[in-house]
N, C-alpha and C. Protein backbone atom coordinates (compact mmCIF):
# COMPACT_ATOMS: atom_id res chain seq x y z
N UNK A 1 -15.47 -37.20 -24.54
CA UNK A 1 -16.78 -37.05 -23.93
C UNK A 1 -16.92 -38.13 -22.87
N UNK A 2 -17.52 -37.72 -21.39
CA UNK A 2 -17.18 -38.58 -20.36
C UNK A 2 -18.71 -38.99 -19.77
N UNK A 3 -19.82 -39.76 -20.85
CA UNK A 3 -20.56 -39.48 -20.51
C UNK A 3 -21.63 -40.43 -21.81
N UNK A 4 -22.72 -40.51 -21.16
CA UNK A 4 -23.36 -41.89 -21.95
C UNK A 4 -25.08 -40.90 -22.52
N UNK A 5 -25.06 -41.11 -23.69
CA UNK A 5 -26.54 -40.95 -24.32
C UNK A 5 -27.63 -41.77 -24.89
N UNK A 6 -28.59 -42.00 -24.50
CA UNK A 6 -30.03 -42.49 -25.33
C UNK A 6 -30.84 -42.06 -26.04
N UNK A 7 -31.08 -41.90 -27.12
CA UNK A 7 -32.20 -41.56 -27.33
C UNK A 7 -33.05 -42.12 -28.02
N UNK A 8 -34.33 -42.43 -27.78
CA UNK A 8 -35.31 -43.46 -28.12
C UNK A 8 -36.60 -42.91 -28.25
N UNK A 9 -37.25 -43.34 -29.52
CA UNK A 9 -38.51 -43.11 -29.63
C UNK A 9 -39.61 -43.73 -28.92
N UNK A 10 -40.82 -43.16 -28.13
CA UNK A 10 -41.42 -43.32 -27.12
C UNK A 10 -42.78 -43.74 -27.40
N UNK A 11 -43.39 -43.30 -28.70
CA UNK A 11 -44.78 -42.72 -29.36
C UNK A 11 -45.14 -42.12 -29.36
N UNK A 12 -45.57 -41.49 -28.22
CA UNK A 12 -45.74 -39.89 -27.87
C UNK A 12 -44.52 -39.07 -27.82
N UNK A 13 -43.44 -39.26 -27.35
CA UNK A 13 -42.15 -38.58 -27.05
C UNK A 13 -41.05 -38.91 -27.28
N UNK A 14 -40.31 -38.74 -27.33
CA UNK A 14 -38.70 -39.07 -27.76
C UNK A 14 -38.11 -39.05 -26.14
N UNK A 15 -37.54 -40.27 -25.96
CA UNK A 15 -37.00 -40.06 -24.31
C UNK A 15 -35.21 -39.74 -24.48
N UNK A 16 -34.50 -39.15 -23.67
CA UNK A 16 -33.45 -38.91 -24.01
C UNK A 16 -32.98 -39.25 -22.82
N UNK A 17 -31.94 -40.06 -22.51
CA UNK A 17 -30.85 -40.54 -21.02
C UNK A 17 -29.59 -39.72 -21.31
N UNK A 18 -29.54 -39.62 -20.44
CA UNK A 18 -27.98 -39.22 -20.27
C UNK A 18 -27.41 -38.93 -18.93
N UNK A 19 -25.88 -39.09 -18.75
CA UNK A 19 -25.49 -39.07 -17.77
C UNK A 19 -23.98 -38.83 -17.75
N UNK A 20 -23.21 -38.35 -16.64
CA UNK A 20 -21.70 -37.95 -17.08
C UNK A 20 -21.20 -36.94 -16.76
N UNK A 21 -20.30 -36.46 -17.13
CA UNK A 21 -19.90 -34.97 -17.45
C UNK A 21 -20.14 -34.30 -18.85
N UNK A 22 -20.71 -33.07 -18.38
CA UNK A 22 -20.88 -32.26 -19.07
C UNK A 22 -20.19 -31.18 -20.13
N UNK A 23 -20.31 -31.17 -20.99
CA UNK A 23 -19.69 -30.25 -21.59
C UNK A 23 -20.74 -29.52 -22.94
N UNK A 24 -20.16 -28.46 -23.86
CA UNK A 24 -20.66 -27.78 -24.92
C UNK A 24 -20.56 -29.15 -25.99
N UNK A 25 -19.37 -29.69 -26.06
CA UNK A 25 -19.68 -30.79 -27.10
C UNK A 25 -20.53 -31.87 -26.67
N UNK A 26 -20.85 -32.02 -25.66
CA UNK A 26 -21.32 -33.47 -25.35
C UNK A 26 -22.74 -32.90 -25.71
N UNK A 27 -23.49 -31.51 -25.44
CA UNK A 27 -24.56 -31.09 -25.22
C UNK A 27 -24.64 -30.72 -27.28
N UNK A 28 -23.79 -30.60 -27.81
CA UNK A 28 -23.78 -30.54 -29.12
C UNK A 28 -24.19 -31.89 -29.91
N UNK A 29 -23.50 -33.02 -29.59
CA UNK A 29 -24.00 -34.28 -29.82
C UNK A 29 -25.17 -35.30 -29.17
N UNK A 30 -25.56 -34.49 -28.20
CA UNK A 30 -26.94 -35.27 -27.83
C UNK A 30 -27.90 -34.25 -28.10
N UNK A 31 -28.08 -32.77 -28.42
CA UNK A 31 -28.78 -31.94 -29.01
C UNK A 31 -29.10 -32.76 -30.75
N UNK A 32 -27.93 -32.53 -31.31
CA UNK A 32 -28.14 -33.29 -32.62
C UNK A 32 -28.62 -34.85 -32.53
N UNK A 33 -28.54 -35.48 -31.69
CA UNK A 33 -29.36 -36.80 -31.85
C UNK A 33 -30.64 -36.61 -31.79
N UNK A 34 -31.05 -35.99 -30.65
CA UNK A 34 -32.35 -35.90 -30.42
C UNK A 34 -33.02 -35.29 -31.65
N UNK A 35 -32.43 -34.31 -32.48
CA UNK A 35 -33.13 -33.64 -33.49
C UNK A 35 -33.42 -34.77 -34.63
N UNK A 36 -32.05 -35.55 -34.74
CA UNK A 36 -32.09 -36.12 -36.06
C UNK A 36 -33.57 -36.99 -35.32
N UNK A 37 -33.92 -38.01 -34.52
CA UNK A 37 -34.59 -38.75 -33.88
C UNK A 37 -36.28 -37.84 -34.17
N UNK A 38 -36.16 -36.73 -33.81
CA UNK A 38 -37.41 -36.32 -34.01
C UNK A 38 -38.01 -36.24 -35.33
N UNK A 39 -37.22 -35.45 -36.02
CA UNK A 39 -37.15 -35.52 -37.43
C UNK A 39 -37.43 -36.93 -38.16
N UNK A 40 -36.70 -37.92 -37.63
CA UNK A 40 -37.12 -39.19 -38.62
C UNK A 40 -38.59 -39.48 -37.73
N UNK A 41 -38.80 -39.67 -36.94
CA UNK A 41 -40.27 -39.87 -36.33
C UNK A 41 -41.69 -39.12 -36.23
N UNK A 42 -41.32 -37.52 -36.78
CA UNK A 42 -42.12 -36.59 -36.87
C UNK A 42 -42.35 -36.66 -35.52
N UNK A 43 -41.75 -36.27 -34.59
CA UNK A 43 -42.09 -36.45 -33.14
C UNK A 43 -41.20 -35.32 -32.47
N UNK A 44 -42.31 -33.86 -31.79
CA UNK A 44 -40.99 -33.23 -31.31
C UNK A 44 -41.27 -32.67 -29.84
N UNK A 45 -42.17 -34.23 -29.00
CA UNK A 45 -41.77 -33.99 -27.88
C UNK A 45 -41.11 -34.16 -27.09
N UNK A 46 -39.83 -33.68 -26.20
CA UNK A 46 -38.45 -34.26 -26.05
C UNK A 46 -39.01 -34.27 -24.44
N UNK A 47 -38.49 -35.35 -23.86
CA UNK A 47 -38.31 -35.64 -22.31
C UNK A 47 -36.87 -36.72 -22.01
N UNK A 48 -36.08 -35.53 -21.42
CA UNK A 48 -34.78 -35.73 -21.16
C UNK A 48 -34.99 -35.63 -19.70
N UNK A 49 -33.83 -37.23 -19.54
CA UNK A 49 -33.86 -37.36 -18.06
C UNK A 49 -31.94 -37.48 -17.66
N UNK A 50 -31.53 -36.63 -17.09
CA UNK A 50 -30.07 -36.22 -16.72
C UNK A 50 -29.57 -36.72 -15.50
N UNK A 51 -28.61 -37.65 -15.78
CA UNK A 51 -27.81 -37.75 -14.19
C UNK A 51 -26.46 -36.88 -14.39
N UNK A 52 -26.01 -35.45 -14.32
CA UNK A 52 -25.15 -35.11 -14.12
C UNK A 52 -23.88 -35.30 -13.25
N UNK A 53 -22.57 -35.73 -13.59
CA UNK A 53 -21.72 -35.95 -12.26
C UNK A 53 -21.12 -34.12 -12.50
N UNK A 54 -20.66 -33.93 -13.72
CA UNK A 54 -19.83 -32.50 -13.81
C UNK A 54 -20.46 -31.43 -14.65
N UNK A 55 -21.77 -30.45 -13.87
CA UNK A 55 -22.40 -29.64 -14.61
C UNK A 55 -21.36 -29.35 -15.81
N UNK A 56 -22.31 -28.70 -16.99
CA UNK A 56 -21.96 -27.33 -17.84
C UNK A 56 -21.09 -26.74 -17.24
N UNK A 57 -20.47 -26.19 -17.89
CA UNK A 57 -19.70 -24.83 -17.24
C UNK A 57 -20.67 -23.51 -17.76
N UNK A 58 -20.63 -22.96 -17.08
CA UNK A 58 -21.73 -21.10 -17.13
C UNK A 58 -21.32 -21.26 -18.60
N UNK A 59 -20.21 -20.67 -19.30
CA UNK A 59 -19.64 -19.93 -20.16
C UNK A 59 -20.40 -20.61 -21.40
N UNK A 60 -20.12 -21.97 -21.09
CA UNK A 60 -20.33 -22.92 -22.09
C UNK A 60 -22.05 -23.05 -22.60
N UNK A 61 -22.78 -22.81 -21.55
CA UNK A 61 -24.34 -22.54 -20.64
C UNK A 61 -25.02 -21.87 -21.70
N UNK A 62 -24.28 -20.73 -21.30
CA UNK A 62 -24.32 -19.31 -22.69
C UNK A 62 -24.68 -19.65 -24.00
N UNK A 63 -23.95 -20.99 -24.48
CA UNK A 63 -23.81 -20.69 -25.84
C UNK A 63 -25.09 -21.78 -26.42
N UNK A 64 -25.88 -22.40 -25.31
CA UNK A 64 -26.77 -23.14 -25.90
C UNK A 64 -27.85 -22.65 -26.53
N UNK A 65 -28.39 -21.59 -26.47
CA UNK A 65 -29.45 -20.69 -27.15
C UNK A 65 -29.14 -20.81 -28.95
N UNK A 66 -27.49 -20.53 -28.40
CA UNK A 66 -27.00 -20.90 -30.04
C UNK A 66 -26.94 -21.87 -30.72
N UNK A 67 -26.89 -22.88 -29.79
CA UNK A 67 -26.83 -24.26 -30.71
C UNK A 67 -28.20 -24.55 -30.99
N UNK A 68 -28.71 -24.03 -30.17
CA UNK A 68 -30.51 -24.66 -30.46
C UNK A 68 -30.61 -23.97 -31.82
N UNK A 69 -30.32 -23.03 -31.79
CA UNK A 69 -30.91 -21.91 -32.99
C UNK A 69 -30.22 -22.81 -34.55
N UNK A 70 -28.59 -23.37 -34.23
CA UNK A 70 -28.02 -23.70 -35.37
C UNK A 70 -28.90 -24.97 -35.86
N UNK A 71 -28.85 -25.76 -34.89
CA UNK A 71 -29.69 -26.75 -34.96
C UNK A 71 -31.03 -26.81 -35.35
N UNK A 72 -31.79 -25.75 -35.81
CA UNK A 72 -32.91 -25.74 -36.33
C UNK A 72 -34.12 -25.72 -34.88
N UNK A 73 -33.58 -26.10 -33.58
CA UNK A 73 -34.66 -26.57 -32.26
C UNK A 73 -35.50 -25.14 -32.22
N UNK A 74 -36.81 -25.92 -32.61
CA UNK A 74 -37.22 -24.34 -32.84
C UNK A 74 -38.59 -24.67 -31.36
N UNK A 75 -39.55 -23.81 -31.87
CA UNK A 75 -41.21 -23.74 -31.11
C UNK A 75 -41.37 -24.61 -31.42
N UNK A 76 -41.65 -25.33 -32.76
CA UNK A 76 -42.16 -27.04 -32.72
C UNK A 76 -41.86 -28.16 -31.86
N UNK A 77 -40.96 -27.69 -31.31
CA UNK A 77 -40.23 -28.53 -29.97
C UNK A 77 -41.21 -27.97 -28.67
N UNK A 78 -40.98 -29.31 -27.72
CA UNK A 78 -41.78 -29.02 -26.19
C UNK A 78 -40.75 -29.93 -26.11
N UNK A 79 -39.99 -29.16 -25.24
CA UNK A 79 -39.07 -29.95 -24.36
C UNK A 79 -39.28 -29.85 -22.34
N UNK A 80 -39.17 -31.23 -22.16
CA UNK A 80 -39.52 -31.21 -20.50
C UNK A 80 -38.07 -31.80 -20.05
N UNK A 81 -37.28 -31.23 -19.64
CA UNK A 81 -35.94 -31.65 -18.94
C UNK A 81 -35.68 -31.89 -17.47
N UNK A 82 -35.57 -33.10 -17.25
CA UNK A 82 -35.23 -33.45 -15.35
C UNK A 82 -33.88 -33.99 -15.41
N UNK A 83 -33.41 -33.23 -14.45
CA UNK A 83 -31.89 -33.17 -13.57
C UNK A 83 -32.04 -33.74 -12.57
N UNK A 84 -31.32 -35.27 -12.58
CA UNK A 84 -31.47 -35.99 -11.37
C UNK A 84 -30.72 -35.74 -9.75
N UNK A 85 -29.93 -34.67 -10.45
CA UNK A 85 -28.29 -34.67 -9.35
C UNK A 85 -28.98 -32.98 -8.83
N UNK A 86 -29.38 -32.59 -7.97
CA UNK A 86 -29.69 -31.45 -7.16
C UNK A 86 -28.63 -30.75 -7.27
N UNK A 87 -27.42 -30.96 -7.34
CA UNK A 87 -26.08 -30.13 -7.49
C UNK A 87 -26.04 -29.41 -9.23
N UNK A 88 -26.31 -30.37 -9.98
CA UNK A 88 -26.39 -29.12 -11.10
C UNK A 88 -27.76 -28.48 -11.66
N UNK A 89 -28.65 -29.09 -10.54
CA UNK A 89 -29.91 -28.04 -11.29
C UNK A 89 -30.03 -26.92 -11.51
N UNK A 90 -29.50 -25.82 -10.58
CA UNK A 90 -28.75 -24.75 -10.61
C UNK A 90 -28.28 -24.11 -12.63
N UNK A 91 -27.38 -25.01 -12.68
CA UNK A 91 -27.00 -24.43 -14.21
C UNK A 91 -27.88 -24.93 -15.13
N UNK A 92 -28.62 -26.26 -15.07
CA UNK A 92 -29.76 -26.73 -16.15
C UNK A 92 -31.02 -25.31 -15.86
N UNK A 93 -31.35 -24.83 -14.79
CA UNK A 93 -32.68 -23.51 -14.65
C UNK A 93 -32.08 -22.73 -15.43
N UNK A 94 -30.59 -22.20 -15.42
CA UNK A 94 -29.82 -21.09 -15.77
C UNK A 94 -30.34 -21.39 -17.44
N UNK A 95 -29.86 -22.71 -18.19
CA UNK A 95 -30.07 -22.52 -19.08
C UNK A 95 -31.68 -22.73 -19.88
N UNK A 96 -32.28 -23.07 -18.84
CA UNK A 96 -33.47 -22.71 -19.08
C UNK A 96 -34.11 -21.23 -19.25
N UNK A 97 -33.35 -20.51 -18.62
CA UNK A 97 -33.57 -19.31 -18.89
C UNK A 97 -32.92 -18.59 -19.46
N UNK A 98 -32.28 -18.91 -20.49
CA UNK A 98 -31.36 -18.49 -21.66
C UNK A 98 -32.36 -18.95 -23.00
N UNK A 99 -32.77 -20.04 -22.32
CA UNK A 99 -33.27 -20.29 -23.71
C UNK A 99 -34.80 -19.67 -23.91
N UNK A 100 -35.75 -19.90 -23.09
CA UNK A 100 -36.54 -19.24 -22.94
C UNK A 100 -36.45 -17.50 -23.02
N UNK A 101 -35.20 -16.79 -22.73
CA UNK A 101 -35.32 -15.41 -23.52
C UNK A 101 -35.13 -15.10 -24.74
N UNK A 102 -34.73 -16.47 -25.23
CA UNK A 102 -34.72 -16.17 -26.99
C UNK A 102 -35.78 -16.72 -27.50
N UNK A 103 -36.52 -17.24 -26.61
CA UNK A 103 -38.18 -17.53 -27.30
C UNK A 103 -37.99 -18.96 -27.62
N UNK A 104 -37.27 -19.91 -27.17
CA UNK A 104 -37.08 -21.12 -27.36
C UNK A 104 -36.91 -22.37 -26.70
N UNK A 105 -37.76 -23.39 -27.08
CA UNK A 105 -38.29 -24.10 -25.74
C UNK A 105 -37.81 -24.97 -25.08
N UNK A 106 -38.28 -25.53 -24.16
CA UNK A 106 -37.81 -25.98 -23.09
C UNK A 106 -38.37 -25.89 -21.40
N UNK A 107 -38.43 -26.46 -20.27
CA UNK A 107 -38.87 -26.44 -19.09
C UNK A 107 -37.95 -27.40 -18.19
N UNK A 108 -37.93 -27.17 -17.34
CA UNK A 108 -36.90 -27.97 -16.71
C UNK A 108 -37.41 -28.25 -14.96
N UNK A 109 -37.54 -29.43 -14.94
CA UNK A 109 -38.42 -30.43 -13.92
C UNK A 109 -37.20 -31.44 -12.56
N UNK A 110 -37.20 -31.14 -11.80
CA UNK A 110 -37.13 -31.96 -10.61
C UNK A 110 -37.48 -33.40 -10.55
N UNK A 111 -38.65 -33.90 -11.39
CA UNK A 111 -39.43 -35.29 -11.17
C UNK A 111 -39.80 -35.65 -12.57
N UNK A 112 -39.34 -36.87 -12.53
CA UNK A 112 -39.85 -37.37 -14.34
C UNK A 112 -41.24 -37.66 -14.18
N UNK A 113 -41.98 -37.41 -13.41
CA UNK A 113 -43.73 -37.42 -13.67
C UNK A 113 -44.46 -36.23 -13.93
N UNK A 114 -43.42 -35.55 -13.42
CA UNK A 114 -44.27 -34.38 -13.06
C UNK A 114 -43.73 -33.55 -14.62
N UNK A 115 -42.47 -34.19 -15.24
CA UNK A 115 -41.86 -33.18 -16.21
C UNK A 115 -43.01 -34.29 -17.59
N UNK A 116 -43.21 -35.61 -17.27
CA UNK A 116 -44.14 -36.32 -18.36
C UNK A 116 -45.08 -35.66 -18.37
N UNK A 117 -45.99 -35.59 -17.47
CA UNK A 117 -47.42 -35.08 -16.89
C UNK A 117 -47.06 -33.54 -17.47
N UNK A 118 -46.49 -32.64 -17.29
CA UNK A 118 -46.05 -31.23 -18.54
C UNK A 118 -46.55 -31.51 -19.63
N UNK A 119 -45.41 -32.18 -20.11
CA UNK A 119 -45.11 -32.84 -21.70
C UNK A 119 -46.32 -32.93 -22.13
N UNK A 120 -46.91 -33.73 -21.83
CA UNK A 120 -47.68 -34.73 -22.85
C UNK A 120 -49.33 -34.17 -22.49
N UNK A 121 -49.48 -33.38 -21.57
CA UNK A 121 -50.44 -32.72 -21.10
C UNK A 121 -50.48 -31.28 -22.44
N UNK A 122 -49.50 -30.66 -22.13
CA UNK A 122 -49.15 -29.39 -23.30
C UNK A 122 -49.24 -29.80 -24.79
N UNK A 123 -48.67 -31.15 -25.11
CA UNK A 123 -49.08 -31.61 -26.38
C UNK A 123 -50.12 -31.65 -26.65
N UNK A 124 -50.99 -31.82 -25.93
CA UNK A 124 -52.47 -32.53 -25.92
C UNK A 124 -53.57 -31.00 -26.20
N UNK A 125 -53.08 -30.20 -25.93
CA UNK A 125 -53.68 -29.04 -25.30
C UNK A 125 -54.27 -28.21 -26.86
């Protein structure tokens, strides 16, 4: 795995860093952090902030609906996701919209204010 993770409890949110290359496992082991993290905090608003150097691959893209599902990431989750690198936002929307046709959440943001200001606005709601 070519590629660095955080994840930290916020009070309101669970913040998640990451940065690197991408892959199905790397997205397997920072999926499962973030869960275990919510879970011990009763906290399941996720705001992930991404510096991608080597998107997902499509194929791999595909199979995240599934991991969310194995993983338990259900509706109790509000996830706000920003992609810092304009070059793979492209495949982070894609899988935004994978996941969102299986009814499972997630949003995916350009600006970490504008993806907080989501978040924590929708929690509130």
């Amino acid at each position: 795995m070519k590629g660095q993770i955080t994840v930290t409890h916020e009070g309101d949110h669970i913040k998640v860093l990451s940065d690197g290359e991408k892959s199905y496992q790397f997205a397997e082991t920072l999926w499962s952090q973030v869960k275990d993290e919510c879970q011990k905090n009763q906290c399941f608003n996720v705001l992930g902030i991404a510096k991608t150097t080597v998107p997902i691959e499509t194929y791999d893209a595909l199979e995240m609906a599934d991991l969310f599902e194995r993983l338990e990431i259900d509706e109790k989750f509000r996830i706000a996701w920003v992609e810092l690198n304009p070059e793979a936002y492209r495949t982070i929307f894609f899988i935004e919209s994978v996941l969102s046709n299986r009814g499972l959440p997630g949003r995916v943001f350009l600006d970490v204010d504008e993806a907080r200001n989501w978040l924590l606005k929708a929690s509130h709601s």
